[in-house]
C-alpha atoms as a PDB file:
ATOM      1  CA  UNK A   1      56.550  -6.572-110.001  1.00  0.00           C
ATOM      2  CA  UNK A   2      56.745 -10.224-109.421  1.00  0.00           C
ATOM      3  CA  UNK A   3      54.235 -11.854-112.445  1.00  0.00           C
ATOM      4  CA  UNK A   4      55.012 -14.521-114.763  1.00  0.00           C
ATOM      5  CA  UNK A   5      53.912 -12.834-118.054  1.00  0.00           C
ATOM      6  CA  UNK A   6      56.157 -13.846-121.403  1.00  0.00           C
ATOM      7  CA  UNK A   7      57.542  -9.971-120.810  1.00  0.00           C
ATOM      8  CA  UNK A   8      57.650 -10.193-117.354  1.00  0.00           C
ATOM      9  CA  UNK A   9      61.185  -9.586-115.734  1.00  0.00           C
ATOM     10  CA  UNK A  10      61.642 -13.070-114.204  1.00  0.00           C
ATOM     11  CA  UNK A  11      61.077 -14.710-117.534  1.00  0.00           C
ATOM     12  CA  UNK A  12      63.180 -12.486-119.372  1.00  0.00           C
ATOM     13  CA  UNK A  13      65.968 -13.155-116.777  1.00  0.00           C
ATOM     14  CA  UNK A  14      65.179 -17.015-116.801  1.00  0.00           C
ATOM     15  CA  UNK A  15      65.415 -16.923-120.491  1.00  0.00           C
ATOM     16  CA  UNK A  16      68.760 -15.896-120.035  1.00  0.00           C
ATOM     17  CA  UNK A  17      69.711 -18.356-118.331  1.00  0.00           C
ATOM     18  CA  UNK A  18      69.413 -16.560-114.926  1.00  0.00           C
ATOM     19  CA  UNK A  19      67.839 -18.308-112.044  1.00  0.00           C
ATOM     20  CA  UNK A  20      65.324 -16.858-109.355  1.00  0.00           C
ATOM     21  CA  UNK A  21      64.566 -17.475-105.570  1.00  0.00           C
ATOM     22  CA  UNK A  22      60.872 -16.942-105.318  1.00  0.00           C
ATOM     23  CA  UNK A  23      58.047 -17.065-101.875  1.00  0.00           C
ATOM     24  CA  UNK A  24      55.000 -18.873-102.215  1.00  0.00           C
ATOM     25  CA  UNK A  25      52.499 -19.417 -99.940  1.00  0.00           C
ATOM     26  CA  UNK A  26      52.855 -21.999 -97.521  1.00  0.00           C
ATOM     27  CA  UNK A  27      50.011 -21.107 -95.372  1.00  0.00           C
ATOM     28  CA  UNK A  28      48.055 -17.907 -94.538  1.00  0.00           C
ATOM     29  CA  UNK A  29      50.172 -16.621 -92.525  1.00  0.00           C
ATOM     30  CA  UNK A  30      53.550 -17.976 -93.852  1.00  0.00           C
ATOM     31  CA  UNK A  31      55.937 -18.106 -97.262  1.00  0.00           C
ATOM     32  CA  UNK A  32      57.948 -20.715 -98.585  1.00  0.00           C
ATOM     33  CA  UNK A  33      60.936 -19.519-100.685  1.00  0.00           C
ATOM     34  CA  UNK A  34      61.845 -21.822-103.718  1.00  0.00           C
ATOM     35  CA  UNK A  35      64.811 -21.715-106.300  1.00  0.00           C
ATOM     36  CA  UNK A  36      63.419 -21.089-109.824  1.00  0.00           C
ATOM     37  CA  UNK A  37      65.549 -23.053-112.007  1.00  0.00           C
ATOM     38  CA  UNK A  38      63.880 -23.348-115.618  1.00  0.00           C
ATOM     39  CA  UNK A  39      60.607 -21.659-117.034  1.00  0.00           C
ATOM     40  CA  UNK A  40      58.404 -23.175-120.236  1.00  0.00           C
ATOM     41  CA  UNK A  41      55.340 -21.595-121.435  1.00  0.00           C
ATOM     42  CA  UNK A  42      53.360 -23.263-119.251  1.00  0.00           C
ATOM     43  CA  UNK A  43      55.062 -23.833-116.289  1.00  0.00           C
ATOM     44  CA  UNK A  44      58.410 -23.535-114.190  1.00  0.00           C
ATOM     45  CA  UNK A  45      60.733 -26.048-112.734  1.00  0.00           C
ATOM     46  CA  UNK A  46      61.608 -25.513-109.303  1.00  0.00           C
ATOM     47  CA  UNK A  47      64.227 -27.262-106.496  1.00  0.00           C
ATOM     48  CA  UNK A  48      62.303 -27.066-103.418  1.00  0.00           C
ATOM     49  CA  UNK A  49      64.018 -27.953-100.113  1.00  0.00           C
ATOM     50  CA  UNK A  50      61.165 -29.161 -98.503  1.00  0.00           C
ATOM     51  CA  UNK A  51      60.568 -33.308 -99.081  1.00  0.00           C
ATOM     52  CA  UNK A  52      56.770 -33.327 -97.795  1.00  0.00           C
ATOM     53  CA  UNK A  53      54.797 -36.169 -97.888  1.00  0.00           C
ATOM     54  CA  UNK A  54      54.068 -37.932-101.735  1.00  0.00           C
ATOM     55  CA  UNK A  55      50.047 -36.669-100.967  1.00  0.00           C
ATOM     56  CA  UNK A  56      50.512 -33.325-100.456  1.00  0.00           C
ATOM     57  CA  UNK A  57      49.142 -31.039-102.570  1.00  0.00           C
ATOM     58  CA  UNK A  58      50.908 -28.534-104.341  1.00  0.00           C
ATOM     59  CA  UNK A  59      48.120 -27.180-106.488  1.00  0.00           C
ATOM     60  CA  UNK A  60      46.254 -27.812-109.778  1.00  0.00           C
ATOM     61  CA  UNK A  61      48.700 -29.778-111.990  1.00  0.00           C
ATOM     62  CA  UNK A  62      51.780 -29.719-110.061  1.00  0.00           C
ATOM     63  CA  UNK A  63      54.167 -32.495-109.935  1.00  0.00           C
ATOM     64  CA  UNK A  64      57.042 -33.534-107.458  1.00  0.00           C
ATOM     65  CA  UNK A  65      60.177 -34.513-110.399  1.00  0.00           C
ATOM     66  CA  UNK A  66      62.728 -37.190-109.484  1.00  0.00           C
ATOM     67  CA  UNK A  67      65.765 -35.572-108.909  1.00  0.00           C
ATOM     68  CA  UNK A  68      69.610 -35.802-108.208  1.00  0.00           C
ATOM     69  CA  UNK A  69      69.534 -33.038-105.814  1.00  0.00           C
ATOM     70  CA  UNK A  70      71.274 -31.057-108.004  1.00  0.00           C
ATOM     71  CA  UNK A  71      67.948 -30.694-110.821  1.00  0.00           C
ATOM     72  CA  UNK A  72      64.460 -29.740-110.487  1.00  0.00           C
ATOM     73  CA  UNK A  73      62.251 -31.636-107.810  1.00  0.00           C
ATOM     74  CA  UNK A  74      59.282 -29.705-108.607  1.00  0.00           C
ATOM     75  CA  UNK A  75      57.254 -28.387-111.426  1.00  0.00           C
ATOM     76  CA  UNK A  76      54.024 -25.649-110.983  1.00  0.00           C
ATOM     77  CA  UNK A  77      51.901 -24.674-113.383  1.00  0.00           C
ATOM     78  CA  UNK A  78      52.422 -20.958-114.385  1.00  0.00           C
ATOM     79  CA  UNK A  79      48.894 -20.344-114.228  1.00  0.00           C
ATOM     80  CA  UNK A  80      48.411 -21.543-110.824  1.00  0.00           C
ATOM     81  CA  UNK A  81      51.273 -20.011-109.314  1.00  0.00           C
ATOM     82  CA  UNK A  82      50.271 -16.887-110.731  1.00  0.00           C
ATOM     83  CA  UNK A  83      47.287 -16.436-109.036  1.00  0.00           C
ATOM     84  CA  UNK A  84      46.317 -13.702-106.605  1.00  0.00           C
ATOM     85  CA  UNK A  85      44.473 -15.702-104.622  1.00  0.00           C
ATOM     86  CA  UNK A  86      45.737 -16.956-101.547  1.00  0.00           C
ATOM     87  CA  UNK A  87      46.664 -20.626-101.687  1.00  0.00           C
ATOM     88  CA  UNK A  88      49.653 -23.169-101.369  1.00  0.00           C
ATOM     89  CA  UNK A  89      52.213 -22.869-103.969  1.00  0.00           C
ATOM     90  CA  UNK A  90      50.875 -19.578-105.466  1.00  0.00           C
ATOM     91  CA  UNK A  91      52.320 -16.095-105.484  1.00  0.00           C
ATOM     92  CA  UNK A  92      49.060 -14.908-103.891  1.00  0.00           C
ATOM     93  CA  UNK A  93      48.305 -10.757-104.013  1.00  0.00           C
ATOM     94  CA  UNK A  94      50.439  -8.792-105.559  1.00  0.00           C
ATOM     95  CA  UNK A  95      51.039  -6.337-102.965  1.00  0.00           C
ATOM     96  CA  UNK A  96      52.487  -9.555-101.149  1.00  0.00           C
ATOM     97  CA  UNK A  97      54.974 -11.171-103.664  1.00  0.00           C
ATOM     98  CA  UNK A  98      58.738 -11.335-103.578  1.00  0.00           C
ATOM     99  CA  UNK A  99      61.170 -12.466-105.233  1.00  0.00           C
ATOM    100  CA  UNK A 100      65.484 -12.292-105.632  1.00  0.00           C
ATOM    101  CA  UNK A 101      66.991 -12.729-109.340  1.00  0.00           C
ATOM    102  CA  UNK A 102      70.589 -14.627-109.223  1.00  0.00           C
ATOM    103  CA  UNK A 103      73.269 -14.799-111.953  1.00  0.00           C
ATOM    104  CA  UNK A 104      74.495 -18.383-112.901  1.00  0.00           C
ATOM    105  CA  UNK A 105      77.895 -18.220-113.319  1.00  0.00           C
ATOM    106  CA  UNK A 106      80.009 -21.111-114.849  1.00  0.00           C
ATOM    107  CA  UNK A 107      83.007 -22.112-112.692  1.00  0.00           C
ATOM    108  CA  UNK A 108      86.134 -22.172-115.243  1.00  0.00           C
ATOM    109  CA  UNK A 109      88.890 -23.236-112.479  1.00  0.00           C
ATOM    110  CA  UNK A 110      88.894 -24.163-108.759  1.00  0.00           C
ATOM    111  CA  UNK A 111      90.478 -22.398-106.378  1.00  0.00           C
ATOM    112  CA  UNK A 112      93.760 -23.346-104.960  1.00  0.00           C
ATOM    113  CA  UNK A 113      94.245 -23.522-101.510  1.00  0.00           C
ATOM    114  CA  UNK A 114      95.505 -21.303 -99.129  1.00  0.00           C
ATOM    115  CA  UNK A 115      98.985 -21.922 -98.366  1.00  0.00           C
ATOM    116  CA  UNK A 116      99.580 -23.734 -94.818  1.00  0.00           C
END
């Protein structure tokens, strides 16, 4: 069940430090996926690959974030991406909504390489 409730699975895992790759709706018939990085009460941080124009509208009280390229580019209101309805930047119905939860891991050593 993909909701954004305090108990809801993706904010449990995100208060875990977890991370999540989520679809919103791009369009009516399309869906955007988006890397959940951070989640506050009322609203989550996202890095979102796509660099649309500065006037496009993401919804009610969302915000493009400077970035690094590394950190979040994009914030969304919880409320509005929680919505059933279908519109851009929301989860839309319920029966439509996916999402994939991913581990951070910390990287204690590189690698060496491959002998030649």
């Amino acid at each position: 069940d993909v909701r954004l409730t305090p108990s809801s699975r993706i904010m449990r895992w995100m208060g875990r430090g977890g991370v999540a790759i989520i679809d919103v709706i791009e369009s009516r018939d399309t869906t955007h996926s988006i890397l959940a990085l951070s989640a506050s009460r009322d609203h989550v941080d996202f890095w979102d690959p796509y660099l649309r124009d500065p006037q496009y509208d993401y919804g009610a009280g969302a915000m493009r974030l400077a970035s690094d390229g590394r950190s979040p580019n994009l914030r969304i209101p919880r409320s509005w991406l929680d919505s059933t309805r279908n519109r851009p930047y929301s989860f839309g119905p319920l029966r439509n909504r996916g999402a994939m939860l991913i581990r951070r891991s910390t990287r204690r050593g590189r690698r060496r390489p491959a002998p030649a």
